[in-house]
PDB file of N, CA and C in Angstrom:
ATOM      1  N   UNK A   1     114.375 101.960  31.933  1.00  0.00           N
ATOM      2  CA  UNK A   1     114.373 103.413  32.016  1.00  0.00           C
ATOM      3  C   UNK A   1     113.382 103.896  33.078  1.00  0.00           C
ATOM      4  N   UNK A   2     112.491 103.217  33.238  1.00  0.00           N
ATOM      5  CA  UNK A   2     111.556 103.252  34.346  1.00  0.00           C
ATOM      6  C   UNK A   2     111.570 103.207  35.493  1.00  0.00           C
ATOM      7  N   UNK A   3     112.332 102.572  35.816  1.00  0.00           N
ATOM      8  CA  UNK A   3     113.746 101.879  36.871  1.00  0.00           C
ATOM      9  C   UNK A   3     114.289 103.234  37.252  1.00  0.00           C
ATOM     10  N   UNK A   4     115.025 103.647  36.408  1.00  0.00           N
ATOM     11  CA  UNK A   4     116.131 104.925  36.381  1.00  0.00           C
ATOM     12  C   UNK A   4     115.284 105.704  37.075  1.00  0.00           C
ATOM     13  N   UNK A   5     114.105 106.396  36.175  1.00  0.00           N
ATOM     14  CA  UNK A   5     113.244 107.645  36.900  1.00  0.00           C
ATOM     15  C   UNK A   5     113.138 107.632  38.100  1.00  0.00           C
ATOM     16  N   UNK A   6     112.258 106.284  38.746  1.00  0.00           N
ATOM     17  CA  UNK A   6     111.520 106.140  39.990  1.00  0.00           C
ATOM     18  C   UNK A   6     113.430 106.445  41.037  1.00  0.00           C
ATOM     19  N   UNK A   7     114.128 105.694  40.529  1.00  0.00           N
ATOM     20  CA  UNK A   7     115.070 105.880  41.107  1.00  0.00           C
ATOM     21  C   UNK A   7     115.698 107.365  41.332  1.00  0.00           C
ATOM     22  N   UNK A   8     115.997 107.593  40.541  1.00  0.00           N
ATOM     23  CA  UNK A   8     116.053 109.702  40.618  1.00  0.00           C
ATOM     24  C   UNK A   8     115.325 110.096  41.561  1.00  0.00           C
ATOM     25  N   UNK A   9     113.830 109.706  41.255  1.00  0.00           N
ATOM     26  CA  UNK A   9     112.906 110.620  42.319  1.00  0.00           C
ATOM     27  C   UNK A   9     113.311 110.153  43.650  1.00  0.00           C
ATOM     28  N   UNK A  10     113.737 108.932  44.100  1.00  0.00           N
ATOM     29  CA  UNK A  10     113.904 108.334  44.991  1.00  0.00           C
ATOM     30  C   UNK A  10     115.282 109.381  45.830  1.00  0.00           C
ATOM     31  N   UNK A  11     116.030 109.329  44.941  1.00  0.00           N
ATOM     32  CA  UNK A  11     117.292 109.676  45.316  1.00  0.00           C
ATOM     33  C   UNK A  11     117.083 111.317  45.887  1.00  0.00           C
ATOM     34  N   UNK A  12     115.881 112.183  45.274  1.00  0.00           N
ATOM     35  CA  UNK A  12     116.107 113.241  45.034  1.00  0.00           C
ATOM     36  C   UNK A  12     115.060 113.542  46.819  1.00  0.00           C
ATOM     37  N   UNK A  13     114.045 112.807  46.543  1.00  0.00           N
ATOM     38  CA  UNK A  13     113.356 112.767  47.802  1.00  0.00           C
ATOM     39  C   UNK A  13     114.588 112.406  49.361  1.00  0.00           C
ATOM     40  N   UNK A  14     115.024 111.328  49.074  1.00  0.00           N
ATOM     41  CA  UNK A  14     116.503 110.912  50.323  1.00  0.00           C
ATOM     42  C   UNK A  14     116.768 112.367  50.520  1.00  0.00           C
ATOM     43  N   UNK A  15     117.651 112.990  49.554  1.00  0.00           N
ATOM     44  CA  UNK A  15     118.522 114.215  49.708  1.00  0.00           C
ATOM     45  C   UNK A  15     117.302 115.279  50.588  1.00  0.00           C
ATOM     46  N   UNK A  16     116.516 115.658  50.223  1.00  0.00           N
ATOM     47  CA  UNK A  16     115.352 116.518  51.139  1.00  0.00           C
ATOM     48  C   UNK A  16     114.640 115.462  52.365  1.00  0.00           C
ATOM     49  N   UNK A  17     115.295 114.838  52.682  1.00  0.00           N
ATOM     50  CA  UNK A  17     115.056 114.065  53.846  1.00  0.00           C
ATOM     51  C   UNK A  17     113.231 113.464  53.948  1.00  0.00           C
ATOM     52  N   UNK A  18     112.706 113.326  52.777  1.00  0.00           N
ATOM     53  CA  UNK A  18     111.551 113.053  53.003  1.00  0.00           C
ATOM     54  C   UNK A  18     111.281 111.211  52.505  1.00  0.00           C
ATOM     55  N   UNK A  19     112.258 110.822  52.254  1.00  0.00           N
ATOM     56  CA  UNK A  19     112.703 109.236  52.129  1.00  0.00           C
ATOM     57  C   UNK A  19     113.842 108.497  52.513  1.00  0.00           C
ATOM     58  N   UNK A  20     113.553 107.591  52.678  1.00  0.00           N
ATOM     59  CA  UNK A  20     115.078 106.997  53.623  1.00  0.00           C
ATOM     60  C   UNK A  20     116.045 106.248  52.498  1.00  0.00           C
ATOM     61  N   UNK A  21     116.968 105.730  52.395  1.00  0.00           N
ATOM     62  CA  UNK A  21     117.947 105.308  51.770  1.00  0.00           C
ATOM     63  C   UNK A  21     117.889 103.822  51.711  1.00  0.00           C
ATOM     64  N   UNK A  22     117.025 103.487  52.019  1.00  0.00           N
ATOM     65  CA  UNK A  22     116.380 102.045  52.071  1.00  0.00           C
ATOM     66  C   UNK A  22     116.126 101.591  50.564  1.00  0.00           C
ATOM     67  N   UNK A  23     115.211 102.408  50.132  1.00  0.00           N
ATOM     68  CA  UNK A  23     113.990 102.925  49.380  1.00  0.00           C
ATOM     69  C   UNK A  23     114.973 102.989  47.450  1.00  0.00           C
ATOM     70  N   UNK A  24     115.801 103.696  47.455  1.00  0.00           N
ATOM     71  CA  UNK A  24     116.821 103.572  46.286  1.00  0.00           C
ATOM     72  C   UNK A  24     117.724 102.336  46.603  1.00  0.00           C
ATOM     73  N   UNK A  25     117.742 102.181  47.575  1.00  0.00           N
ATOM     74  CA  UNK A  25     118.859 100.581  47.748  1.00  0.00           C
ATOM     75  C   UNK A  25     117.742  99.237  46.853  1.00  0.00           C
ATOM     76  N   UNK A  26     116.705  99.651  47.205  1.00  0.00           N
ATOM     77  CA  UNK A  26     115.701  98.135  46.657  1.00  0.00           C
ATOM     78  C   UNK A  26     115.847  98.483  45.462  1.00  0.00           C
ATOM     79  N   UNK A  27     115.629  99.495  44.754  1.00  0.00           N
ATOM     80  CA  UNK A  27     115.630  99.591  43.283  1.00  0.00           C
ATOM     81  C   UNK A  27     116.889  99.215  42.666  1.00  0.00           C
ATOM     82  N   UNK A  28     118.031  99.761  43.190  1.00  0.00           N
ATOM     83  CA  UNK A  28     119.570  99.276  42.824  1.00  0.00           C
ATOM     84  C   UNK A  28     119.463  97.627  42.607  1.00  0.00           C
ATOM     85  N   UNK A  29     118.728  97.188  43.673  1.00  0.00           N
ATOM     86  CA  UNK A  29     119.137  95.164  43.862  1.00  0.00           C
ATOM     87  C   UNK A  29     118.307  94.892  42.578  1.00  0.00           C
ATOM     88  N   UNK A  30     117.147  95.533  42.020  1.00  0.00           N
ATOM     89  CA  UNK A  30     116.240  95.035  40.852  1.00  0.00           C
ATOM     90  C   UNK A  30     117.138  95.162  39.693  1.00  0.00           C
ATOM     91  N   UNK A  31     117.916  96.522  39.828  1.00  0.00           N
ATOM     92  CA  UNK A  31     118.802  96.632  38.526  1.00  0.00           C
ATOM     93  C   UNK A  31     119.579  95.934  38.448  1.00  0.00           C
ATOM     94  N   UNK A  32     120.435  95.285  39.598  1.00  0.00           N
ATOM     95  CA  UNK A  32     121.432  94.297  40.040  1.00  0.00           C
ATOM     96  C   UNK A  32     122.331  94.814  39.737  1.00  0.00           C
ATOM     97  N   UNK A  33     122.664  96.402  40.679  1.00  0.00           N
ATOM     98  CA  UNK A  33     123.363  97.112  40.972  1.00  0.00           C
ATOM     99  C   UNK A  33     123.973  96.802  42.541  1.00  0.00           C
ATOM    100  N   UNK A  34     124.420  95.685  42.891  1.00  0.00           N
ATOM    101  CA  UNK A  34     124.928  95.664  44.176  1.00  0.00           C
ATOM    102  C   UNK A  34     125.672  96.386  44.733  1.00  0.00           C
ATOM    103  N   UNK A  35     126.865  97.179  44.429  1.00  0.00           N
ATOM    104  CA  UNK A  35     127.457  97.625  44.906  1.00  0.00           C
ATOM    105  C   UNK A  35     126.932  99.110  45.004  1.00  0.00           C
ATOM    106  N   UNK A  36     125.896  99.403  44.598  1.00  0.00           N
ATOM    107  CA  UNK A  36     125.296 101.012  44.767  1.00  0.00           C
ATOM    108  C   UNK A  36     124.383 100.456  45.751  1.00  0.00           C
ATOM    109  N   UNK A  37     123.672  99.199  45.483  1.00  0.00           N
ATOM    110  CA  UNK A  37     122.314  98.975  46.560  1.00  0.00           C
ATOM    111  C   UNK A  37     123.113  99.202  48.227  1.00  0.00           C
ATOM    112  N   UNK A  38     124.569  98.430  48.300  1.00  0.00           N
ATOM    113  CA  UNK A  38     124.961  98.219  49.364  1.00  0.00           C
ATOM    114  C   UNK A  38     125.702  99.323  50.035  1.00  0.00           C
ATOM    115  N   UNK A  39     125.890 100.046  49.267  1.00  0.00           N
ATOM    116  CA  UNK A  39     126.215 101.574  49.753  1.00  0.00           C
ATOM    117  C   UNK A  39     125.314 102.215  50.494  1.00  0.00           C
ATOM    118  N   UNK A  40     123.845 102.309  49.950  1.00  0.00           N
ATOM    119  CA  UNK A  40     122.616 103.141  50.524  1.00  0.00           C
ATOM    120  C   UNK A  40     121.809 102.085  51.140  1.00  0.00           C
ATOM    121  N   UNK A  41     122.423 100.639  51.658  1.00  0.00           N
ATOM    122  CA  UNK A  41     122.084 100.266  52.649  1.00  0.00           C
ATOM    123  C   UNK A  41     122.734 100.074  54.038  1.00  0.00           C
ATOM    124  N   UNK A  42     124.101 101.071  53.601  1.00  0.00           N
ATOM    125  CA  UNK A  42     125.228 101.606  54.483  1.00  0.00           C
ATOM    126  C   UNK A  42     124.310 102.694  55.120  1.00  0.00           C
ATOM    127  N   UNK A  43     123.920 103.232  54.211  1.00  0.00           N
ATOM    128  CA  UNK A  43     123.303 104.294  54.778  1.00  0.00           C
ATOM    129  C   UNK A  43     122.655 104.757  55.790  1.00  0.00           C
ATOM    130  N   UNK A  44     121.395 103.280  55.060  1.00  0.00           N
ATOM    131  CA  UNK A  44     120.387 103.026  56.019  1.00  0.00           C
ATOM    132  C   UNK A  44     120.497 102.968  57.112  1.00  0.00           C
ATOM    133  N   UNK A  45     121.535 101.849  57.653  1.00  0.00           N
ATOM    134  CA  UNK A  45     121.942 101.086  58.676  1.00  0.00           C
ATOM    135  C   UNK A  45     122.670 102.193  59.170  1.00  0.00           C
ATOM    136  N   UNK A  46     123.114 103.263  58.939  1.00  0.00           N
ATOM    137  CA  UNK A  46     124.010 104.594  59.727  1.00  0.00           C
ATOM    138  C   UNK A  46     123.171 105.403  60.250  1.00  0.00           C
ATOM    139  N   UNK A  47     121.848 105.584  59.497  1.00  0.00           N
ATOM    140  CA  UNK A  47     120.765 106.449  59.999  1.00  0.00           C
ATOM    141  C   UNK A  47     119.737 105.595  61.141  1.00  0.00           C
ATOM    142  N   UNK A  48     120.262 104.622  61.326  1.00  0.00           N
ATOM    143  CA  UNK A  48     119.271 103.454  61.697  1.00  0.00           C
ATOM    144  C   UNK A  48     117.886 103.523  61.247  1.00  0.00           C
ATOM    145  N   UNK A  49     117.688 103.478  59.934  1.00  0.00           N
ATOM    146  CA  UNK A  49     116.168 103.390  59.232  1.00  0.00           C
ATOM    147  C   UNK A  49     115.829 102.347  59.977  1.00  0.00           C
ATOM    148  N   UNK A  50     114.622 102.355  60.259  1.00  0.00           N
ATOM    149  CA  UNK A  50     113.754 101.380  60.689  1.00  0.00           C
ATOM    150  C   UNK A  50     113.279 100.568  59.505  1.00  0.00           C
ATOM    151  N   UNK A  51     113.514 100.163  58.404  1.00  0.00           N
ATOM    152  CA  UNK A  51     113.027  99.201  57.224  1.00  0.00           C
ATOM    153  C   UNK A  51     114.585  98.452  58.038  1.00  0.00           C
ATOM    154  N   UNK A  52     115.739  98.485  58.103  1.00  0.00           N
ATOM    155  CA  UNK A  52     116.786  97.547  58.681  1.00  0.00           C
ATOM    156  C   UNK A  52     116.534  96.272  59.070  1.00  0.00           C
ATOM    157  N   UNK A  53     115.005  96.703  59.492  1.00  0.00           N
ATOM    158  CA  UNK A  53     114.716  94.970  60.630  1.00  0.00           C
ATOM    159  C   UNK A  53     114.579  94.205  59.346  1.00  0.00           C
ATOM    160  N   UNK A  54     114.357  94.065  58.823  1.00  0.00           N
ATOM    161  CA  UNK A  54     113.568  93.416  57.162  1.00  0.00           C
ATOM    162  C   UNK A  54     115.022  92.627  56.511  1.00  0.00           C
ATOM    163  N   UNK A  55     115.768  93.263  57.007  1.00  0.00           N
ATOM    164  CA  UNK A  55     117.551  92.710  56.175  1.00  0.00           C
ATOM    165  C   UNK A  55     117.516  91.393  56.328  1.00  0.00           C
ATOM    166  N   UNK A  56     117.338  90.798  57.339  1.00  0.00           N
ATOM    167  CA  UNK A  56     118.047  89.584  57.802  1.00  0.00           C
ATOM    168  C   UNK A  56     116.620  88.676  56.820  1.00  0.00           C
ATOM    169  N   UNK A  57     115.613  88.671  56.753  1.00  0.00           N
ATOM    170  CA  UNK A  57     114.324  87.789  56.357  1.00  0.00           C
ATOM    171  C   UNK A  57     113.900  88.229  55.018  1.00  0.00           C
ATOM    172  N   UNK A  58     113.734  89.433  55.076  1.00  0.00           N
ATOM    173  CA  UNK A  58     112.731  89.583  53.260  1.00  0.00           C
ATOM    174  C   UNK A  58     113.663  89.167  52.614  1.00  0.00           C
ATOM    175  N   UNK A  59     112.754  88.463  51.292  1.00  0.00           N
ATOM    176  CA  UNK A  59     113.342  88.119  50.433  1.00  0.00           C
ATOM    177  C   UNK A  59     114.120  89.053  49.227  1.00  0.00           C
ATOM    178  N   UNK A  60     113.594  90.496  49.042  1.00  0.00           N
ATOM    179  CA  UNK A  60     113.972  91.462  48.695  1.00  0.00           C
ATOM    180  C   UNK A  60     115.411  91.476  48.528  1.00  0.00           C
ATOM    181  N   UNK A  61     115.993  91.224  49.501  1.00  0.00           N
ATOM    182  CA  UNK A  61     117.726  91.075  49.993  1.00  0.00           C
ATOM    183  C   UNK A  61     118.438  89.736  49.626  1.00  0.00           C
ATOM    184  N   UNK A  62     117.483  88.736  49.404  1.00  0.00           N
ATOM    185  CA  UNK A  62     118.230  87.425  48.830  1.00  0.00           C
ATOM    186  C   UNK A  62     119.403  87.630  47.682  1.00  0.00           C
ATOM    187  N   UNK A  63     119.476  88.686  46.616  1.00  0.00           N
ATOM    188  CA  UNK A  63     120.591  88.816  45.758  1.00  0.00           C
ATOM    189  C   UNK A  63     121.662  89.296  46.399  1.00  0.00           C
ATOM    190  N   UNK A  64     121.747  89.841  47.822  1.00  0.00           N
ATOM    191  CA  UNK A  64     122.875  90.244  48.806  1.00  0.00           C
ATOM    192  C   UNK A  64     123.357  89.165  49.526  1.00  0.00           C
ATOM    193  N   UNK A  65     122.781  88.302  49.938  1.00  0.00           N
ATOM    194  CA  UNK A  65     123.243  87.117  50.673  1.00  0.00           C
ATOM    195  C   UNK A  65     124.630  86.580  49.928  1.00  0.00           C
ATOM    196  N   UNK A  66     125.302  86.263  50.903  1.00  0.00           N
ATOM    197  CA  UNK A  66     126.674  85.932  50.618  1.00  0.00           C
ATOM    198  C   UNK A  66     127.843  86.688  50.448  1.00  0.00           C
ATOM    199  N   UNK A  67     127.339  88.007  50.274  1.00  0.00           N
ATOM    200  CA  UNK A  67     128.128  89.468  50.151  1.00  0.00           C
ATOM    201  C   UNK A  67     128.782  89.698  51.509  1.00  0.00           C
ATOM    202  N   UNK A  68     129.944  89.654  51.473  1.00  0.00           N
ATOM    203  CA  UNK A  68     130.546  89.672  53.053  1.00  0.00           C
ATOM    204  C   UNK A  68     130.232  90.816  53.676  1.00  0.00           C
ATOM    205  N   UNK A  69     129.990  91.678  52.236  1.00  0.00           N
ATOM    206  CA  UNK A  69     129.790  93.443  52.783  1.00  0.00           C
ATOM    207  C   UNK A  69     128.252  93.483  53.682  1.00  0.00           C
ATOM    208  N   UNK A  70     127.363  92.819  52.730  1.00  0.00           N
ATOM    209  CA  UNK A  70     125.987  92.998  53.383  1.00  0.00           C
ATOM    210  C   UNK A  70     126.264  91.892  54.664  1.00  0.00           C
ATOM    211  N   UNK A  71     126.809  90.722  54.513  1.00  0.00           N
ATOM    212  CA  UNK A  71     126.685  90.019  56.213  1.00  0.00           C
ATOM    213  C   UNK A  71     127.359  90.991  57.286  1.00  0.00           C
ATOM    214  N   UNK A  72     128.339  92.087  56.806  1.00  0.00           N
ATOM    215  CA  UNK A  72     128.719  93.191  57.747  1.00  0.00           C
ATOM    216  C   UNK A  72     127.879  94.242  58.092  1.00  0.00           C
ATOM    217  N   UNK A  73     127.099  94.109  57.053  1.00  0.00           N
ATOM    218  CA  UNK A  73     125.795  95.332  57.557  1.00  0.00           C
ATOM    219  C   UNK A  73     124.726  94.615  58.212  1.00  0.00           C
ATOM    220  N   UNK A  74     124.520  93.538  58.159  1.00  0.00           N
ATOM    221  CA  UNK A  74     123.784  92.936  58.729  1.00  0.00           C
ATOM    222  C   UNK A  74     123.864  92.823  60.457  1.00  0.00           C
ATOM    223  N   UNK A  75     125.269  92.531  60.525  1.00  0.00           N
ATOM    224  CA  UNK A  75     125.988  92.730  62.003  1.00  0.00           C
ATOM    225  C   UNK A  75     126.041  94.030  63.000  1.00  0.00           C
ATOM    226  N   UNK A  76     126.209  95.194  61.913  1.00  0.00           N
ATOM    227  CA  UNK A  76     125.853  96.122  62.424  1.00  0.00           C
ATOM    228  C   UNK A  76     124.715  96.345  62.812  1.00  0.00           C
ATOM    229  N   UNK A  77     123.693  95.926  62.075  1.00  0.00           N
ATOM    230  CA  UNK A  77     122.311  95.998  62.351  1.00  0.00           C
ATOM    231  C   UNK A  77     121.870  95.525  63.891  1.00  0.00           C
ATOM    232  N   UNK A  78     122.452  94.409  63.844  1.00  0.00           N
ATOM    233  CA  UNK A  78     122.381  94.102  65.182  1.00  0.00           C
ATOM    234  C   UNK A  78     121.641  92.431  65.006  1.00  0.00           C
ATOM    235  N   UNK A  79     122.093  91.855  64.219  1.00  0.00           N
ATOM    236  CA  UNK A  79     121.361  90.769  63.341  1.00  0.00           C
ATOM    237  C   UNK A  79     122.951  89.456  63.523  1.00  0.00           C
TER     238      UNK A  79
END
């Protein structure tokens, strides 16, 4: 439930542009919500957030590996 909140605020901060979509994507992968994480790391990668560089190495993203969707965002990235 703790999870949930930080996530709300997260989401609510994105929408007023004062957080990037990065930021609710990491919390989604903890819930092991992939398919929401990989949406708002669509995002990311559309806004070109600068956390992007981090895709291909942090370990953060290891529960995405193998996801054809995230090796496509990855490509976009420029990775």
């Amino acid at each position: 439930s703790e999870a949930r909140e930080i996530l709300n605020r997260l989401i609510a901060l994105e929408t007023k542009g004062s957080a990037g979509p990065i930021h609710p994507a990491m919390v989604y992968i903890g819930l092991g919500n992939i398919d929401e994480a990989i949406a708002w790391l669509d995002k990311a990668v559309e806004a070109r957030q600068s956390h992007v560089v981090y895709l291909k190495q942090d370990a953060k993203f290891d529960p995405l590996r193998g996801d054809p969707r995230f090796e496509e965002l990855l490509h976009r990235a420029g990775w």
